[in-house]
Protein backbone atom coordinates (compact mmCIF):
# COMPACT_ATOMS: atom_id res chain seq x y z
CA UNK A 1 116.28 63.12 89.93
CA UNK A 2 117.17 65.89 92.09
CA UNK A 3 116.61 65.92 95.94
CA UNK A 4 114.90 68.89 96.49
CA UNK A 5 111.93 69.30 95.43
CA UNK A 6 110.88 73.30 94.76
CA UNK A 7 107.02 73.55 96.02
CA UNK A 8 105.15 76.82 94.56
CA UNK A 9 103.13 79.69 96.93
CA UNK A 10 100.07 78.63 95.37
CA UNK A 11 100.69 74.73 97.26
CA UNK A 12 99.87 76.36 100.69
CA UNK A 13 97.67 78.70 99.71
CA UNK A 14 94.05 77.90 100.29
CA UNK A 15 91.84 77.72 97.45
CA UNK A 16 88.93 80.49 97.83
CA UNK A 17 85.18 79.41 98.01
CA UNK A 18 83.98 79.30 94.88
CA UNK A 19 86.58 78.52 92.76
CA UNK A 20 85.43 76.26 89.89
CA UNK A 21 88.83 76.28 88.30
CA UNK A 22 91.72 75.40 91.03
CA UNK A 23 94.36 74.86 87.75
CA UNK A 24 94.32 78.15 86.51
CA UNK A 25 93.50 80.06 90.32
CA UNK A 26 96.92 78.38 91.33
CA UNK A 27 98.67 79.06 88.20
CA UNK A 28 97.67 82.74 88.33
CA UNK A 29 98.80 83.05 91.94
CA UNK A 30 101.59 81.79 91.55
CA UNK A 31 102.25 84.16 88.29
CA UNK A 32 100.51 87.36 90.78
CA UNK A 33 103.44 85.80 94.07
CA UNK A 34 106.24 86.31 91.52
CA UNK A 35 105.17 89.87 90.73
CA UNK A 36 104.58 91.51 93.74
CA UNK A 37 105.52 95.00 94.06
CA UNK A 38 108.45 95.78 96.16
CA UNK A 39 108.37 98.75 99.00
CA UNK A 40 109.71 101.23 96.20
CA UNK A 41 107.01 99.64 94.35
CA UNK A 42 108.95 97.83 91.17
CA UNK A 43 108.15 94.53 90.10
CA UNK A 44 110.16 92.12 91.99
CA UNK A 45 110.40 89.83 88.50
CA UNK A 46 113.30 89.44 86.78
CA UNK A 47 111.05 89.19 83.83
CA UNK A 48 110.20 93.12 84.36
CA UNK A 49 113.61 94.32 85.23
CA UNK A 50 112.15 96.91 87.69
CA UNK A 51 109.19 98.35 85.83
CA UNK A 52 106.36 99.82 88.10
CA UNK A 53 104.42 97.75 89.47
CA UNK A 54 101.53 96.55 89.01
CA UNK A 55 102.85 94.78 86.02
CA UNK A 56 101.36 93.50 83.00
CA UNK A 57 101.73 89.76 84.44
CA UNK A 58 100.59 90.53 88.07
CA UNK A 59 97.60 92.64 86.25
CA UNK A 60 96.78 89.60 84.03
CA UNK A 61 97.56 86.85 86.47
CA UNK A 62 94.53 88.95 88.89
CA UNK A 63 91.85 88.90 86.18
CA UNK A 64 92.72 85.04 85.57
CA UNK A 65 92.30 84.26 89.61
CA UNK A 66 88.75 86.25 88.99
CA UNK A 67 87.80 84.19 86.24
CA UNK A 68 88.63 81.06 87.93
CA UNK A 69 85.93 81.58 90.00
CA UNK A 70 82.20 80.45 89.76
CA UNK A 71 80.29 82.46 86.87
CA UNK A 72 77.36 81.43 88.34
CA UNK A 73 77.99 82.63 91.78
CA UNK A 74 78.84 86.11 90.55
CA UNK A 75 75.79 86.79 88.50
CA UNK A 76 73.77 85.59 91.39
CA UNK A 77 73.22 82.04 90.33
CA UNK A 78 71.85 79.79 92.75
CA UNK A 79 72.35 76.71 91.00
CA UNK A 80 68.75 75.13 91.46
CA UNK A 81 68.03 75.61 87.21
CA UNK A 82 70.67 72.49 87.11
CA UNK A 83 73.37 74.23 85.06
CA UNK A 84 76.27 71.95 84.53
CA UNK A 85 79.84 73.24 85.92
CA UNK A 86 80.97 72.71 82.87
CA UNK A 87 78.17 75.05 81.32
CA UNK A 88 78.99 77.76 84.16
CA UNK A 89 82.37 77.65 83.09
CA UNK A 90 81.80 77.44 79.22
CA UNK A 91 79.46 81.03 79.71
CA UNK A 92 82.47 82.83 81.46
């Protein structure tokens, strides 16, 4: 087993209120941290050897942080019907 151990961005990044999802919100930050833009404004990826950003991936790993959220919340939910999380997240 190696010795170091690599940790990803998304382990000291705070999870936003509201996230009902914290799997796929770290997953897609961690996806978004890989493809920032640079200051010329190319994808910093090797995956997109250079392409303008954004990128397909930083583009895709956005909407998938948005999603990760609490459907409820955005459609001005309050919660007091006594939807399930599981049925806020199954509607999204």
């Amino acid at each position: 087993m190696p010795d170091a151990i690599r940790t990803r961005s998304s382990q000291d990044a705070a999870l936003p209120e509201g996230v009902t999802d914290p799997l796929l919100w770290r997953a897609a930050y961690d996806v978004a941290a890989a493809h920032r833009p640079d200051p010329a404004g190319r994808c910093t990826s090797l995956l997109c050897a250079g392409r303008p950003a954004p990128c397909e991936p930083f583009t895709a790993a956005h909407k998938a942080m948005r999603l990760a959220g609490d459907a409820g919340r955005r459609a001005g939910y309050d919660g007091s019907a006594g939807r399930a999380t599981r049925d806020r997240r199954r509607a999204a």
